[in-house]
Protein backbone atom coordinates (compact mmCIF):
# COMPACT_ATOMS: atom_id res chain seq x y z
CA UNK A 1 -12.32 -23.08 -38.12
CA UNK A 2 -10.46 -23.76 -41.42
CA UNK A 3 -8.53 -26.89 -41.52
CA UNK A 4 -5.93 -27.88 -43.47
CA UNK A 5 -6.04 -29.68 -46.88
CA UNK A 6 -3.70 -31.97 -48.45
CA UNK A 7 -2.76 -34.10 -50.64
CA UNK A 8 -3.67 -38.00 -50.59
CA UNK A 9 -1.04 -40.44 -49.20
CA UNK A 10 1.05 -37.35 -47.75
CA UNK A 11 1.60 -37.48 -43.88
CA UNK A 12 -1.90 -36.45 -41.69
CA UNK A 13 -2.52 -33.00 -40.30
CA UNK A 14 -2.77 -32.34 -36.78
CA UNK A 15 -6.52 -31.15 -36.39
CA UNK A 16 -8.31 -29.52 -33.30
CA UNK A 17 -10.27 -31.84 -31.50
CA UNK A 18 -14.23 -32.99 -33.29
CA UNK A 19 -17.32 -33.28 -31.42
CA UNK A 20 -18.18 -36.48 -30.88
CA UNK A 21 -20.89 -36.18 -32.95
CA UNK A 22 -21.60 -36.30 -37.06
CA UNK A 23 -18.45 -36.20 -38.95
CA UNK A 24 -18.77 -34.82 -42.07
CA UNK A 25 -20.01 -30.90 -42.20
CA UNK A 26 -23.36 -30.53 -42.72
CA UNK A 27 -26.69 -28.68 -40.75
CA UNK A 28 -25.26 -27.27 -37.54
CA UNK A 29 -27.11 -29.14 -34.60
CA UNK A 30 -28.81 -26.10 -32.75
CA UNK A 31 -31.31 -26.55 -29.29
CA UNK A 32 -34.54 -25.54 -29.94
CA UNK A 33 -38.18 -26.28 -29.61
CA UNK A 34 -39.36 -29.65 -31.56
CA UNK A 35 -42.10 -29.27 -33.66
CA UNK A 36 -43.48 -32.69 -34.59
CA UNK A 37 -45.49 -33.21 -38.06
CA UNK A 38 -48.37 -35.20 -37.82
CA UNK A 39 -49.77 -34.55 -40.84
CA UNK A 40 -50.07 -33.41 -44.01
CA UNK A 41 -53.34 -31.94 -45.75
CA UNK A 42 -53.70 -33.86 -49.16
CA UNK A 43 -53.64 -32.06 -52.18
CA UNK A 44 -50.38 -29.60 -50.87
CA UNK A 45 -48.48 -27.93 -53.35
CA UNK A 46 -45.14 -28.48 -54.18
CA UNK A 47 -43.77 -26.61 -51.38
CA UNK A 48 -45.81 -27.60 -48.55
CA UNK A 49 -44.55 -25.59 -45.12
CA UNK A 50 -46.65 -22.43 -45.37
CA UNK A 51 -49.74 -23.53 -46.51
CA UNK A 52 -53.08 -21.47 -45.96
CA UNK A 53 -50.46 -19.33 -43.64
CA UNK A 54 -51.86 -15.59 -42.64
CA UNK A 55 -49.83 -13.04 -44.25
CA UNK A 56 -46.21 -12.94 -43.32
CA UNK A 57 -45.51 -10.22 -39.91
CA UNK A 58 -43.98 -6.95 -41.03
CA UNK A 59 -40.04 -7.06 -41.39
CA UNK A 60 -37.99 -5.93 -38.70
CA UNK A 61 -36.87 -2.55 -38.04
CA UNK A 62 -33.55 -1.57 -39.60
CA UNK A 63 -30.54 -0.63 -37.93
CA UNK A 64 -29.82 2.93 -37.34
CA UNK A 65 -26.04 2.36 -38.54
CA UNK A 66 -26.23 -0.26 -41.11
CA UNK A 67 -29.68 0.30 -42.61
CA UNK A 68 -30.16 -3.54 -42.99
CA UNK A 69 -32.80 -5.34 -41.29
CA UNK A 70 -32.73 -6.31 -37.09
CA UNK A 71 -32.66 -10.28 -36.81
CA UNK A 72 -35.66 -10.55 -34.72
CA UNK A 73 -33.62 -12.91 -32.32
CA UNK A 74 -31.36 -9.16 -31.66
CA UNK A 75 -34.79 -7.48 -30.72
CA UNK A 76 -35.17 -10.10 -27.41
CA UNK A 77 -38.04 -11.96 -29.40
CA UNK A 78 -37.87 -15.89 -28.17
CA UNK A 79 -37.44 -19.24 -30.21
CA UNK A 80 -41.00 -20.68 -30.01
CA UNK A 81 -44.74 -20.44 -31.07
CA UNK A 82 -45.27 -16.64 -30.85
CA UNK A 83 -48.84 -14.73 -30.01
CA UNK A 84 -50.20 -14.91 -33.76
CA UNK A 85 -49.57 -19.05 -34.06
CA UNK A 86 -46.11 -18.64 -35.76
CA UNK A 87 -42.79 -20.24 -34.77
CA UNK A 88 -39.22 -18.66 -34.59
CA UNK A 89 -36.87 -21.22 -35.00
CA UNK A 90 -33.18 -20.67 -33.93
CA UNK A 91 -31.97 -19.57 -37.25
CA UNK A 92 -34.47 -16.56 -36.98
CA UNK A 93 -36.80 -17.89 -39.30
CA UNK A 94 -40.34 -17.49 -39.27
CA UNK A 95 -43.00 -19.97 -39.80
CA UNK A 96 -46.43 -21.20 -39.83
CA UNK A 97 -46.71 -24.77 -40.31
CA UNK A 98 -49.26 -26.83 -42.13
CA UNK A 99 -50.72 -29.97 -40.86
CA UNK A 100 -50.63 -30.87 -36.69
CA UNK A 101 -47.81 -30.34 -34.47
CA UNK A 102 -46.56 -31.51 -31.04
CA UNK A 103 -44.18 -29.83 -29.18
CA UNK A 104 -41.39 -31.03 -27.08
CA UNK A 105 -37.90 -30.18 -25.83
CA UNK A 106 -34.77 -31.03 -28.16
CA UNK A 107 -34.29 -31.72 -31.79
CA UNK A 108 -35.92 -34.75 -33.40
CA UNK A 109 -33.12 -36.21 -36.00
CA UNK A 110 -35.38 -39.09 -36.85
CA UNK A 111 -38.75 -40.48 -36.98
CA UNK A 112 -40.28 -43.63 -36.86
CA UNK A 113 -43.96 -44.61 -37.02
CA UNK A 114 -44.91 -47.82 -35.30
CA UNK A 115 -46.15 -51.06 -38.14
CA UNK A 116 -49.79 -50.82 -35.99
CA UNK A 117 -49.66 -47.09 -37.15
CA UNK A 118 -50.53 -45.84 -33.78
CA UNK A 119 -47.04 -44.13 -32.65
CA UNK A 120 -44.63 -42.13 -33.68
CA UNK A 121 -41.14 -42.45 -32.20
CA UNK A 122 -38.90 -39.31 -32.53
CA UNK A 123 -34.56 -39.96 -31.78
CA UNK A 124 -34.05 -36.73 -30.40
CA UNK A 125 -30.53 -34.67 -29.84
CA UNK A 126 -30.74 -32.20 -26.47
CA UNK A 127 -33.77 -33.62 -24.82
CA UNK A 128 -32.32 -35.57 -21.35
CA UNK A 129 -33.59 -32.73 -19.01
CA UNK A 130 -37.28 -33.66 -21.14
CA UNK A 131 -36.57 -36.91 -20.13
CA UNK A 132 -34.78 -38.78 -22.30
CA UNK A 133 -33.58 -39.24 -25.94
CA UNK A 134 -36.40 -41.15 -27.33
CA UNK A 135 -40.34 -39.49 -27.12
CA UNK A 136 -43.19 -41.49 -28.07
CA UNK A 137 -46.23 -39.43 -29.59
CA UNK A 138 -49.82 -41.34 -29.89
CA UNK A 139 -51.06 -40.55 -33.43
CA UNK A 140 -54.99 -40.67 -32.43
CA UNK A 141 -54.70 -37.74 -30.19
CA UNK A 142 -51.17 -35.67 -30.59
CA UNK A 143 -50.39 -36.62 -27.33
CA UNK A 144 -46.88 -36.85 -25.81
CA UNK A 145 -46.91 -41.08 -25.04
CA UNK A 146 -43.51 -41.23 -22.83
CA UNK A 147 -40.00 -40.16 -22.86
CA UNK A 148 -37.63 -42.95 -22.73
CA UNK A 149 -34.14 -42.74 -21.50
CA UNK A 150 -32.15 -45.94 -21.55
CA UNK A 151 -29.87 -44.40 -18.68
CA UNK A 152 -27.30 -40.87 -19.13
CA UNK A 153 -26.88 -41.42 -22.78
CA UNK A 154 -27.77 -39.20 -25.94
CA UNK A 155 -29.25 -39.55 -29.29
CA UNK A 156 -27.07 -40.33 -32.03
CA UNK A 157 -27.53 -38.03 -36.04
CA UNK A 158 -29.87 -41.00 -37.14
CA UNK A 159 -30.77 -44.55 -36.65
CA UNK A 160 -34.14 -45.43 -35.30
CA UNK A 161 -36.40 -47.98 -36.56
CA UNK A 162 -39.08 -50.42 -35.65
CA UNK A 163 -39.17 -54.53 -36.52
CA UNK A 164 -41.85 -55.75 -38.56
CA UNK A 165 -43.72 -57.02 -35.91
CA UNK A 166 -43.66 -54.15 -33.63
CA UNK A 167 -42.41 -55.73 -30.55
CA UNK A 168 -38.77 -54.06 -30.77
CA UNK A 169 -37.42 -50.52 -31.10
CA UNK A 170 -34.00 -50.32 -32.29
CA UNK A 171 -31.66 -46.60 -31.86
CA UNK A 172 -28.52 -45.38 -32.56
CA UNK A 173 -26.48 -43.46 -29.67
CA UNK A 174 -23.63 -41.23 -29.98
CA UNK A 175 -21.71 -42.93 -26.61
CA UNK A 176 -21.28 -45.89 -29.13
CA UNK A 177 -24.22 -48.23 -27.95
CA UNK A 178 -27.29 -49.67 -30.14
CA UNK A 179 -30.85 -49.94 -28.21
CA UNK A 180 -32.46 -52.97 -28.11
CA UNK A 181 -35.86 -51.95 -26.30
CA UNK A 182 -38.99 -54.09 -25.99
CA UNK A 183 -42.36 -52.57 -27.02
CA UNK A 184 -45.80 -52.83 -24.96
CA UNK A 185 -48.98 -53.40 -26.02
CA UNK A 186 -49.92 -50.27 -25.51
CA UNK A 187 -46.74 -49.00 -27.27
CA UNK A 188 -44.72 -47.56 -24.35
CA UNK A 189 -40.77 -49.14 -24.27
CA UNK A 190 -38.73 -50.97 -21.95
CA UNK A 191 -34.75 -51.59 -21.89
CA UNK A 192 -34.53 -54.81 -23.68
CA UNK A 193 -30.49 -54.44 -24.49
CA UNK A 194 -28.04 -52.22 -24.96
CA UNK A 195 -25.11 -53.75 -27.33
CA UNK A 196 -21.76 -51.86 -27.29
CA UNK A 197 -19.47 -51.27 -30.44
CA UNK A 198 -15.71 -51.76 -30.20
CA UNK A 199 -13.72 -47.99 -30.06
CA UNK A 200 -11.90 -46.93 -32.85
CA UNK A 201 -8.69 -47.42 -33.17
CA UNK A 202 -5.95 -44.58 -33.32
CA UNK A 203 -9.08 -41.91 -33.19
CA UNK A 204 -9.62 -39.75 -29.74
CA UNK A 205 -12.42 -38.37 -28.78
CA UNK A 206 -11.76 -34.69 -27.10
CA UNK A 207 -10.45 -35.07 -23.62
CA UNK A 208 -8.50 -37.66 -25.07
CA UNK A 209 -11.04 -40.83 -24.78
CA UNK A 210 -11.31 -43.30 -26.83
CA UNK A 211 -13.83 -42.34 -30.23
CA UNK A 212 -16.65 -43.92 -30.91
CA UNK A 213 -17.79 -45.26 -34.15
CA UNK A 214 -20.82 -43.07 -34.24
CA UNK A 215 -23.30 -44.95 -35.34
CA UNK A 216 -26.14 -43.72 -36.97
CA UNK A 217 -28.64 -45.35 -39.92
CA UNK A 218 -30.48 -48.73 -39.25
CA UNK A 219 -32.10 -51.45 -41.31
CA UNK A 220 -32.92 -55.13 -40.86
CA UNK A 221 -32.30 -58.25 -42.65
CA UNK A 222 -35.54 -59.15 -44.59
CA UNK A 223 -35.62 -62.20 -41.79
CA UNK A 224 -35.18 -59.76 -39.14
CA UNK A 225 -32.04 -61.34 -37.59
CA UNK A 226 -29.57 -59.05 -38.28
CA UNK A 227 -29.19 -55.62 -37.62
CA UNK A 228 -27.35 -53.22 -39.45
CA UNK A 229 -26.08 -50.09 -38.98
CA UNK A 230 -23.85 -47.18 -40.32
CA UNK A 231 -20.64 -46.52 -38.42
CA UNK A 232 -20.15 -42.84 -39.32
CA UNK A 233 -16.82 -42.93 -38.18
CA UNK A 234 -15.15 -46.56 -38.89
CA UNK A 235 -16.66 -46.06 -42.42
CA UNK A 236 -18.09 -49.26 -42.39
CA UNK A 237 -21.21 -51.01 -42.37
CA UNK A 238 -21.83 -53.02 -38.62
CA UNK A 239 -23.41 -56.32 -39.08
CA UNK A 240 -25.17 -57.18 -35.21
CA UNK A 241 -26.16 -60.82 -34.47
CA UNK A 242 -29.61 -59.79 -32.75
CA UNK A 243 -29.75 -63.14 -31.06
CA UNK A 244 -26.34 -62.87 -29.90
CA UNK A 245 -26.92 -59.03 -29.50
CA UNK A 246 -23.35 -58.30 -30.54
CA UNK A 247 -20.99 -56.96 -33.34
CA UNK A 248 -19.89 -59.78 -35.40
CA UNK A 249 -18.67 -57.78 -38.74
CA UNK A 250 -17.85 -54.33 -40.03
CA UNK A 251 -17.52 -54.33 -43.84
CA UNK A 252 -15.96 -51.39 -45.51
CA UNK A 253 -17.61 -48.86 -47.52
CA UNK A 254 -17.03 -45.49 -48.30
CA UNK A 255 -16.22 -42.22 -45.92
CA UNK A 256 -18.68 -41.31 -43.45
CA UNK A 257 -21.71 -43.30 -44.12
CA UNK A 258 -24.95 -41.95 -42.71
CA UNK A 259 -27.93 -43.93 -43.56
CA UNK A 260 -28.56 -47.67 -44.87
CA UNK A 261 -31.41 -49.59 -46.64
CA UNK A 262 -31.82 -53.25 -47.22
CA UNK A 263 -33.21 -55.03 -50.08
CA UNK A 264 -32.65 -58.96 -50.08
CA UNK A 265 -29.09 -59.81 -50.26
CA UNK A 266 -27.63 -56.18 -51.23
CA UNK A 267 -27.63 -53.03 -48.92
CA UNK A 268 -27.38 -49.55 -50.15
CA UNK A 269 -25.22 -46.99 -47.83
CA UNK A 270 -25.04 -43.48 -48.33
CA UNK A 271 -21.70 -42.30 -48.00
CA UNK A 272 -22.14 -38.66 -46.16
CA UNK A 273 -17.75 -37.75 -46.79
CA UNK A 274 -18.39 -39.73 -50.45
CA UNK A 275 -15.77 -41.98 -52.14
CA UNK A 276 -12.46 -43.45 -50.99
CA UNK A 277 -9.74 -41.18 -51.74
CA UNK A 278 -6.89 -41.99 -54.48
CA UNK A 279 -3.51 -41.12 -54.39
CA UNK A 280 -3.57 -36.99 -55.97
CA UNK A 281 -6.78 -36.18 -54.52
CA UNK A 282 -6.59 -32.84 -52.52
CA UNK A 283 -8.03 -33.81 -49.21
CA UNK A 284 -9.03 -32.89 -45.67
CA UNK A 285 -9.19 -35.16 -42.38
CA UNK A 286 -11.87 -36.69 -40.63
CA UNK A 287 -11.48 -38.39 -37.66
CA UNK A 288 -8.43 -39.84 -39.45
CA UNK A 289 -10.35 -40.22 -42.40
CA UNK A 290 -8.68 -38.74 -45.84
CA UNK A 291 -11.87 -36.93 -47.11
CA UNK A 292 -12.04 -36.04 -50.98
CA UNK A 293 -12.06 -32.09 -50.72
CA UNK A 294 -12.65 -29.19 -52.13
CA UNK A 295 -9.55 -27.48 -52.26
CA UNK A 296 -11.10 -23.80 -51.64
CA UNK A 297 -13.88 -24.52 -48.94
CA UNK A 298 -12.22 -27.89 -47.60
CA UNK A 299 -15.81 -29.23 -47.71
CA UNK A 300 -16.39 -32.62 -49.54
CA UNK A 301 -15.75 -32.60 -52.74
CA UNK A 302 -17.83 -36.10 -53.73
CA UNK A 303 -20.42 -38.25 -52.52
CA UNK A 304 -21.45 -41.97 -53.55
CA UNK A 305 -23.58 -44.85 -52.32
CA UNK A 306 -21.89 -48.15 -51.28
CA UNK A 307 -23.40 -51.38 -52.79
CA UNK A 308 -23.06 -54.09 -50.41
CA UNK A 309 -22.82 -57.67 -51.06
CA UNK A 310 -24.41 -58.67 -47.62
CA UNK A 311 -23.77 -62.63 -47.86
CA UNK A 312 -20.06 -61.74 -48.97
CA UNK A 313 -19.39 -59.08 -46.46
CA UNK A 314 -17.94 -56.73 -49.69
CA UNK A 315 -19.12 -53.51 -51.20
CA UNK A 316 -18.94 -54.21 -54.64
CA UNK A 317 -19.85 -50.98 -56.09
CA UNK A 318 -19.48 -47.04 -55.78
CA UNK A 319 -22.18 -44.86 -56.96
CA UNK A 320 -21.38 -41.30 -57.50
CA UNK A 321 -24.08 -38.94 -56.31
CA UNK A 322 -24.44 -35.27 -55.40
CA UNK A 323 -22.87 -33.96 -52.53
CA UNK A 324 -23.46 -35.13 -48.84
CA UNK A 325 -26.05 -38.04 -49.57
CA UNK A 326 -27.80 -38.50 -46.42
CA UNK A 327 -31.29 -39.99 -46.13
CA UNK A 328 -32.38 -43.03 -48.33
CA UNK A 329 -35.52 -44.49 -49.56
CA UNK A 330 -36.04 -47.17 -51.59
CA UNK A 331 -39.16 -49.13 -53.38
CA UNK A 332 -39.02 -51.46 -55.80
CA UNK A 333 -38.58 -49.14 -58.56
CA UNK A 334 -36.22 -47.09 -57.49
CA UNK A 335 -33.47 -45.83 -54.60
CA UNK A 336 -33.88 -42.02 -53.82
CA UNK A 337 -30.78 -40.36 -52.47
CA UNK A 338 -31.20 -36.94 -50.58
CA UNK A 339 -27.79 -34.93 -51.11
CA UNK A 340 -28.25 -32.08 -48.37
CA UNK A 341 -25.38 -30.42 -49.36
CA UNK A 342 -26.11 -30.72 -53.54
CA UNK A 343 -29.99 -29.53 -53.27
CA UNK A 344 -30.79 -33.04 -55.19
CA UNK A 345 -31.87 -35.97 -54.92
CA UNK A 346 -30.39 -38.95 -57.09
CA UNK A 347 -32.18 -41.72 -57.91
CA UNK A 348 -30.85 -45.16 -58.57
CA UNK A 349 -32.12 -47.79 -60.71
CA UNK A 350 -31.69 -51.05 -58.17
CA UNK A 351 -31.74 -52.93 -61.25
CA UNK A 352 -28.48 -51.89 -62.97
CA UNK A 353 -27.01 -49.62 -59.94
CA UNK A 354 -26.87 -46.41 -61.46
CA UNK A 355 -28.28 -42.92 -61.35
CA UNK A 356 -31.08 -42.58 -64.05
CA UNK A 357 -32.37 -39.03 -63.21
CA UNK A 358 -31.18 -35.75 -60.74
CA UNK A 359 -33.54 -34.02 -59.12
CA UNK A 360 -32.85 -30.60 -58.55
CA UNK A 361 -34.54 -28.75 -55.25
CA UNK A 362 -35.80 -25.69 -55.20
CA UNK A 363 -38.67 -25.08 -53.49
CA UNK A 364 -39.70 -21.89 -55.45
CA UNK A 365 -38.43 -19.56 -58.70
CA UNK A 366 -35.63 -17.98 -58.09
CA UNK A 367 -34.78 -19.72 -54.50
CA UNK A 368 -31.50 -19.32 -53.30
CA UNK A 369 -29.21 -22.07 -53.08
CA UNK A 370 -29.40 -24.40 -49.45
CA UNK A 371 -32.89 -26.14 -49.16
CA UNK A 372 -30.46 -28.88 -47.54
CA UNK A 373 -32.55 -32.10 -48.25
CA UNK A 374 -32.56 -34.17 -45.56
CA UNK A 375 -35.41 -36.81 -45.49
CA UNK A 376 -37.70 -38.91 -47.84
CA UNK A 377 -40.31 -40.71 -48.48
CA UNK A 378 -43.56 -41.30 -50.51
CA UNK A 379 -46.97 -41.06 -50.59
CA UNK A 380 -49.52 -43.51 -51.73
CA UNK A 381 -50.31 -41.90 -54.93
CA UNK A 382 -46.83 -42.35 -55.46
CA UNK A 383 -45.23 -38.81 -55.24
CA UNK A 384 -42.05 -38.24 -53.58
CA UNK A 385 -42.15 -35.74 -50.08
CA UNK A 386 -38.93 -34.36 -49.51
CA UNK A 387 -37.86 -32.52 -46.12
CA UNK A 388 -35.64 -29.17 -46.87
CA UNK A 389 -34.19 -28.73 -43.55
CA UNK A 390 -32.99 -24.87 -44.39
CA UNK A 391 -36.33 -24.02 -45.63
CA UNK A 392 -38.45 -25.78 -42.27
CA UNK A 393 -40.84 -27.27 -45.42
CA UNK A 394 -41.99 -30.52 -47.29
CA UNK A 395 -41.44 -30.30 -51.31
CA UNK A 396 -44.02 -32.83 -52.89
């Protein structure tokens, strides 16, 4: 549905009701099989989602009134591993992965592998008749560990993430809790807390509820006594006491922030809707948010990363980077910025807070536009693995 655009500081529009669910427009959250990478062979060329796959199956019959090609979802074929090894996935694609997978009900939004290295945890949307929002894999043997449901609740965009020592899992749901859960030796979870965050005020949910501030990206202080996380739709950064298990601050940044990354004293927040709007920006609304926008598509028309000064409680900076920044990752010598929406990545100098290079994506000559980036991270050798979430595929 198109919604209205207008101008900065004018009165807001009356919208249809949002999901409850990630603001800003971005991949479309569609049920489906999970397919869990476990691993990836070394060596794997830059686009890594195919490789050493049979030849592709022949393309689907045409239509006897258009001439153009069936989708093979129109022909009754199901979403799933097919005969041949294959997977259809709900955007009637077809692939043949590389490495291991592990399949489970629901859609894994985010991934984190235990410090000990033995488990992977998976946050993932759809998956309460599986058993719950959280499903632990054991990394020896590809094995389904548990599913872990912390009571009639559902997995929020993002935010999952291990302490240091391994004894605590920490998640983001979209009713507007954080999980606190304690971690066995042998890895399996128990509900250790679950801390609520305050409404937001003057925003309903549909059926006229109270919104939450749908919270998604995590990180910890480098002590480990705080716990941050990105309020999506408060556009601020949540600052939990983990002692006192409760909300204590919410510090400004820009619209819609999706992920967050600590290092020392400063945080770095990506800012999914991008920069505060001024006064003459053409704009569309959020969740009561004035959203910078294009004035044709009504999509965002920026996006930035918040610096945060975390002993002052203050963003101090605005970095402008492609559009949609989502997932983070940071070393020391540098801060990589996936814009799903921009087919980049950005990276940051943390030294003098400012973009140094663009990375453009795409995955092959001639690609059309809408890898979607959507994760990072890097190997030991020190090359960057991106996840395209269009393309189902890891660019190295």
């Amino acid at each position: 549905m198109t919604q209205p655009i207008r101008p900065a500081g004018s009165p807001p529009a009356l919208l249809p009701a949002r999901r409850p669910t990630r603001r800003t427009l971005g991949r479309s959250a569609q049920a489906g099989v999970a397919l869990a990478l476990l691993a990836l062979a070394g060596g794997a060329p830059r686009l890594a989602a195919a490789a050493a796959a049979p030849p592709p199956p022949p393309p689907p019959p045409s239509s006897p009134t258009t001439g153009h090609a069936r989708p093979l979802l129109s022909q009754g074929v199901e979403v799933g591993r097919q005969p041949d090894g294959s997977v259809v996935v709900p955007t009637d694609q077809v692939i043949t992965p590389a490495g291991q997978q592990v399949e489970f009900s629901g859609r894994p939004n985010a991934v984190a592998v235990s410090p000990d290295g033995t488990t992977a945890a998976y946050l993932t949307a759809g998956a309460a008749a599986a058993g719950g929002p959280i499903t632990l894999v054991d990394l020896a043997t590809g094995a389904i560990k548990q599913a872990f449901s912390p009571g009639d609740r559902s997995a929020s965009f993002d935010g999952l993430l291990y302490a240091p020592n391994g004894r605590h899992l920490y998640a983001s749901f979209n009713d507007g809790k954080i999980l606190i859960a304690d971690v066995a030796a042998d890895g399996t979870l128990s509900l250790g807390a679950l801390v609520a965050l305050p409404p937001v005020v003057g925003v309903s949910a549909p059926g006229g509820n109270p919104a939450t501030p749908n919270p998604g990206g995590l990180a910890l202080s480098p002590d480990g006594t705080t716990l941050y996380v990105a309020l999506n739709r408060t556009n601020a950064l949540g600052v939990i006491d983990l002692a006192r298990q409760k909300l204590v601050a919410q510090i400004p940044v820009g619209n819609a922030p999706h992920s967050v990354v600590v290092d020392g004293d400063t945080a770095y927040v990506s800012d999914e809707g991008g920069r505060v709007a001024a006064t003459g920006d053409v704009t569309n609304t959020s969740s009561g948010t004035a959203i910078v926008a294009n004035p044709t598509t009504g999509g965002a028309a920026t996006g930035a990363v918040s610096v945060v000064d975390l002993a002052a409680r203050a963003t101090t900076r605005t970095i402008a980077v492609g559009l949609h920044p989502t997932a983070l990752y940071l070393d020391r010598q540098a801060l990589f910025v996936a814009n799903t929406n921009g087919d980049s990545v950005s990276v940051i100098s943390p030294t003098t807070n400012q973009v140094v290079k663009t990375i453009s994506i795409q995955p092959f000559p001639g690609a059309p536009f809408g890898s979607q980036p959507d994760a990072l991270t890097r190997l030991p050798d020190g090359r960057l693995v991106v996840g395209l979430g269009s393309n189902n595929a890891l660019a190295v």
